[in-house]
Protein backbone atom coordinates (compact mmCIF):
# COMPACT_ATOMS: atom_id res chain seq x y z
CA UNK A 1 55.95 -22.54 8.46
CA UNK A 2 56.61 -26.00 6.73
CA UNK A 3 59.80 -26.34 5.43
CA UNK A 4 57.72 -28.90 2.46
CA UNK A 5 54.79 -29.34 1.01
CA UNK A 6 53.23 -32.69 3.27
CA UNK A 7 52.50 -36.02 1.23
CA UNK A 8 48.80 -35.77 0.85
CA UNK A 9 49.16 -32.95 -1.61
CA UNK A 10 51.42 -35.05 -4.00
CA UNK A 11 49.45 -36.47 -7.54
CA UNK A 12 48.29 -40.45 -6.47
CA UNK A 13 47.37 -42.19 -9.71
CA UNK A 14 44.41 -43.95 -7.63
CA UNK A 15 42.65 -40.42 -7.15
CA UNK A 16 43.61 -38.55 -10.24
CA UNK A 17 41.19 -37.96 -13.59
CA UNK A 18 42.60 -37.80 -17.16
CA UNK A 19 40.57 -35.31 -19.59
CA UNK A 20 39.67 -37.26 -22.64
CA UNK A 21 37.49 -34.91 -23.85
CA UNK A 22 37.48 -31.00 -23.78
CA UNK A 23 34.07 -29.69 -24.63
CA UNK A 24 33.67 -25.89 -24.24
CA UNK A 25 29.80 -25.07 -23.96
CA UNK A 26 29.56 -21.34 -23.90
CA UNK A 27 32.39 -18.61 -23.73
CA UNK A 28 31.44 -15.23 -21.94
CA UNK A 29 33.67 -11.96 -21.29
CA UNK A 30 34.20 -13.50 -17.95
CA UNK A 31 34.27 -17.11 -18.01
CA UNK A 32 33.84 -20.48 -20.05
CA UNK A 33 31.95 -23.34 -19.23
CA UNK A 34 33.24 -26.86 -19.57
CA UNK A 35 31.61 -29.72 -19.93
CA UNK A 36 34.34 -32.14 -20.12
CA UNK A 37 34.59 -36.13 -20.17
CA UNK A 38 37.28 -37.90 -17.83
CA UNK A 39 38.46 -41.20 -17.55
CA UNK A 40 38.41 -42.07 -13.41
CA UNK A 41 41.13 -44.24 -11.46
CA UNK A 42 39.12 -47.58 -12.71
CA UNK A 43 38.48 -46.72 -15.85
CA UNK A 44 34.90 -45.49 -16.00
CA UNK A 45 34.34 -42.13 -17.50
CA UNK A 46 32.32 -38.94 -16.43
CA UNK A 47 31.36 -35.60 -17.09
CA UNK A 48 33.03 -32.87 -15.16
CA UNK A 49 31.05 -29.07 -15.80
CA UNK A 50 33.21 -26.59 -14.26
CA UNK A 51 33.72 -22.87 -15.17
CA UNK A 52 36.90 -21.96 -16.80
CA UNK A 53 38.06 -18.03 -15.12
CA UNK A 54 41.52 -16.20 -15.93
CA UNK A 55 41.61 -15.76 -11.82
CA UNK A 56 41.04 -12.52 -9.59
CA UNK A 57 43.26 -10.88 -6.76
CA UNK A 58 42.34 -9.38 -3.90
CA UNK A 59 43.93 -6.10 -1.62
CA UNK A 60 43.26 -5.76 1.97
CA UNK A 61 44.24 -2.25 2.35
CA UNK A 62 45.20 -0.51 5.56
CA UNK A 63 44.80 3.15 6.43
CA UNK A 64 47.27 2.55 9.36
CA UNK A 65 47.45 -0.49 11.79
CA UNK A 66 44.09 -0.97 12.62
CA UNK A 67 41.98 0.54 10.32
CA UNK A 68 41.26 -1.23 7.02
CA UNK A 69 39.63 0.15 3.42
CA UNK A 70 36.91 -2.02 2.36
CA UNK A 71 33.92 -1.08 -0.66
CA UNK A 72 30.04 -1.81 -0.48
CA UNK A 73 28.60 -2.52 -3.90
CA UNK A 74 25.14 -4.48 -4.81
CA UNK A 75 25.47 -7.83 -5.90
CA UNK A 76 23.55 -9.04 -8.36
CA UNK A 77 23.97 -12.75 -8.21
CA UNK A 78 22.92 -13.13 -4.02
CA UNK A 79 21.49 -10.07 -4.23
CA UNK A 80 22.57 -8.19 -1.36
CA UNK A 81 24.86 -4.81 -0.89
CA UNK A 82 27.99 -6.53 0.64
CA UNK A 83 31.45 -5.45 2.19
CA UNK A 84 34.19 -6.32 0.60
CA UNK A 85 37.81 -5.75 0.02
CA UNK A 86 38.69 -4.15 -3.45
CA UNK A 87 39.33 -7.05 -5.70
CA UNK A 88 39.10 -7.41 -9.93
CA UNK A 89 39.34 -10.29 -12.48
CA UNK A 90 42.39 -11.24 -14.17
CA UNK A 91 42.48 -10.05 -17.83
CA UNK A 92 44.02 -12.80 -20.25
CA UNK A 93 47.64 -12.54 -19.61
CA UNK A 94 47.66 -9.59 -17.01
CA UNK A 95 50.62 -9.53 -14.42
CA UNK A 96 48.52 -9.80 -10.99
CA UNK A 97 50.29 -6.37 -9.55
CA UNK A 98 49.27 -4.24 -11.93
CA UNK A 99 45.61 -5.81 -11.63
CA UNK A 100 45.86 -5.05 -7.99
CA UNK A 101 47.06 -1.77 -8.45
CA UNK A 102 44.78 -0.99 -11.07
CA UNK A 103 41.50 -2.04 -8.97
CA UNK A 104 42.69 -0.36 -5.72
CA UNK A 105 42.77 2.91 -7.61
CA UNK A 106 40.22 2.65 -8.86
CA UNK A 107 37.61 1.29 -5.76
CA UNK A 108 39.45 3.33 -3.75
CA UNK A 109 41.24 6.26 -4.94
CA UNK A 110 43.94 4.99 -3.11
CA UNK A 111 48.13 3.89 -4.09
CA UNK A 112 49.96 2.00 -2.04
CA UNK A 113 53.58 2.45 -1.26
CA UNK A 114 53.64 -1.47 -0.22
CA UNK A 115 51.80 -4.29 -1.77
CA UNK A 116 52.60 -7.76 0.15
CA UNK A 117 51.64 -11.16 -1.14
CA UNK A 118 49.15 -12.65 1.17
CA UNK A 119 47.97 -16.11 -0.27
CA UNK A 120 46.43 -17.60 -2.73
CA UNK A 121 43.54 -19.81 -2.86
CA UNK A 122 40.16 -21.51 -5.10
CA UNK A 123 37.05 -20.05 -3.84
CA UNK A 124 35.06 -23.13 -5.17
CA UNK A 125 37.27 -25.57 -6.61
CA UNK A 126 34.50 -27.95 -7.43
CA UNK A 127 33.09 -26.34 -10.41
CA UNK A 128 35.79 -23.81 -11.17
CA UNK A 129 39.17 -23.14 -12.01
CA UNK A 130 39.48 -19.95 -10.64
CA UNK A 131 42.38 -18.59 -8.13
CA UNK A 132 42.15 -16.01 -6.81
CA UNK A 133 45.61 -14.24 -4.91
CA UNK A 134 44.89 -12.26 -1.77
CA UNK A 135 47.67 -8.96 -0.40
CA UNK A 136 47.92 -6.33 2.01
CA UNK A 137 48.40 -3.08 0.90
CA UNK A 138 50.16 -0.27 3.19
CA UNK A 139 51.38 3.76 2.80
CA UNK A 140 48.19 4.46 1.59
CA UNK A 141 48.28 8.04 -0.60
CA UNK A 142 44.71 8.91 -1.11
CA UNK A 143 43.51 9.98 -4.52
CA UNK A 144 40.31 10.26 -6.92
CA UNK A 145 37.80 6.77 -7.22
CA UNK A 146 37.69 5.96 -11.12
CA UNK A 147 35.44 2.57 -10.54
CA UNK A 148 34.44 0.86 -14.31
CA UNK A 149 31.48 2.31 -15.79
CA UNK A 150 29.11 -0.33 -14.81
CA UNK A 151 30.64 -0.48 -11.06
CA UNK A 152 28.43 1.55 -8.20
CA UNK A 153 30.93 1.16 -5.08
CA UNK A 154 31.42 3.24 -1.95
CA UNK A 155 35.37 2.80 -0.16
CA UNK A 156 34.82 2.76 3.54
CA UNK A 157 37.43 3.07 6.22
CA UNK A 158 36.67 0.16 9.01
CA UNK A 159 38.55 -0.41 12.04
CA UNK A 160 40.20 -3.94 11.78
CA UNK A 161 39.07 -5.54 14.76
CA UNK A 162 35.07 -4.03 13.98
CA UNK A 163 35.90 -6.12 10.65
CA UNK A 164 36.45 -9.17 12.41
CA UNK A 165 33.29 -8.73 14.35
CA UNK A 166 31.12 -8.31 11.18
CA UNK A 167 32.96 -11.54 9.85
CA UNK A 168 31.81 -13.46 13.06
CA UNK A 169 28.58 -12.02 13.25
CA UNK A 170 27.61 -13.40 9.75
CA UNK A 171 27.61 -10.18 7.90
CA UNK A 172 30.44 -9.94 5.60
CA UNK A 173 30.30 -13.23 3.74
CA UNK A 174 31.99 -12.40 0.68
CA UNK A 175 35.24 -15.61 0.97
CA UNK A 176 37.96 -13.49 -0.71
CA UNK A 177 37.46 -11.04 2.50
CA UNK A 178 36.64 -13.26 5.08
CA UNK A 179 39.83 -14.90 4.05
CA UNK A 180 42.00 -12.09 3.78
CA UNK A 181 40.86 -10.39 7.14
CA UNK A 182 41.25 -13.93 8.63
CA UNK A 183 44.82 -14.15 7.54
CA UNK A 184 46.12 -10.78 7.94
CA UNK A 185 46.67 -11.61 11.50
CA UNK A 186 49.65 -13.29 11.04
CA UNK A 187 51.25 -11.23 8.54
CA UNK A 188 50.29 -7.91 10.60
């Protein structure tokens, strides 16, 4: 692990945009859109439309050391039924543990006696804000699914390396799980 964070990640004035204009088109329960004017490193200016989102976290929970708890739900937007690891949206000032704890009860039935901070990261940092923090949950104490009335989800118990395979084989695609399974191997 680095001891520092390397140069290239440091603010250079020749890359960075000032916000001379904040112009918020349309808020939703969910997220804002932005359609904001910048002034560039030479002066010019330019619209930047990004989404504005109060961030997400993610749990990667795990029955035991090589099984894993992940939902199937229909997607709307790429309209598939995916795989996924429980996960829920930031509300407006929410601490992110009780989020996760809140949204692995509830897609799961399950507690966790451990909850372990895995990483954070921007699932598309080109048109949106959002950040979305990833952990591992362990001493898993089952209990009753209480998913949000307009949330249709199944919690199924996967083995960890048969969770890999379905990442590699193109078939979970979901980032915030692809992610999370991908980077569990160091922390397991």
């Amino acid at each position: 692990m680095r001891a520092k964070k390397p140069d290239y990640f440091f603010p250079d004035p020749g890359l960075m945009e000032e916000r001379v204009r904040l112009n918020p088109e349309y808020q939703g329960r969910a997220v804002a859109f932005h359609v904001d004017t910048v002034r560039l490193p030479n002066g010019r200016t330019a619209t930047r439309e990004y989404l504005h989102h109060h961030g997400a976290v993610g749990v990667l929970p795990f029955l035991d050391k090589d099984t894993v708890v992940l939902v199937r739900q229909y997607r709307y937007p790429v309209g598939e039924v995916t795989l996924e690891m429980p996960a829920g949206k930031l509300d407006a000032g929410e601490k992110h543990i009780i989020c996760i704890k809140r949204e692995l009860r509830e897609e799961t039935g399950y507690t966790a006696k451990r909850i372990k901070h895995l990483l954070d990261f921007w699932p598309t940092c080109a048109f949106s804000d959002e950040c979305i923090r990833l952990y591992i949950a362990t001493g898993l104490k089952p209990g009753k699914v209480s998913p949000d009335h307009d949330e249709f989800i199944e919690a199924v118990a996967i083995k960890y390396k048969d969770a890999l395979d379905l990442v590699w084989e193109g078939h979970i695609k979901d980032s915030k799980t692809v992610i999370a399974l991908l980077a569990a191997r160091r922390s397991l």
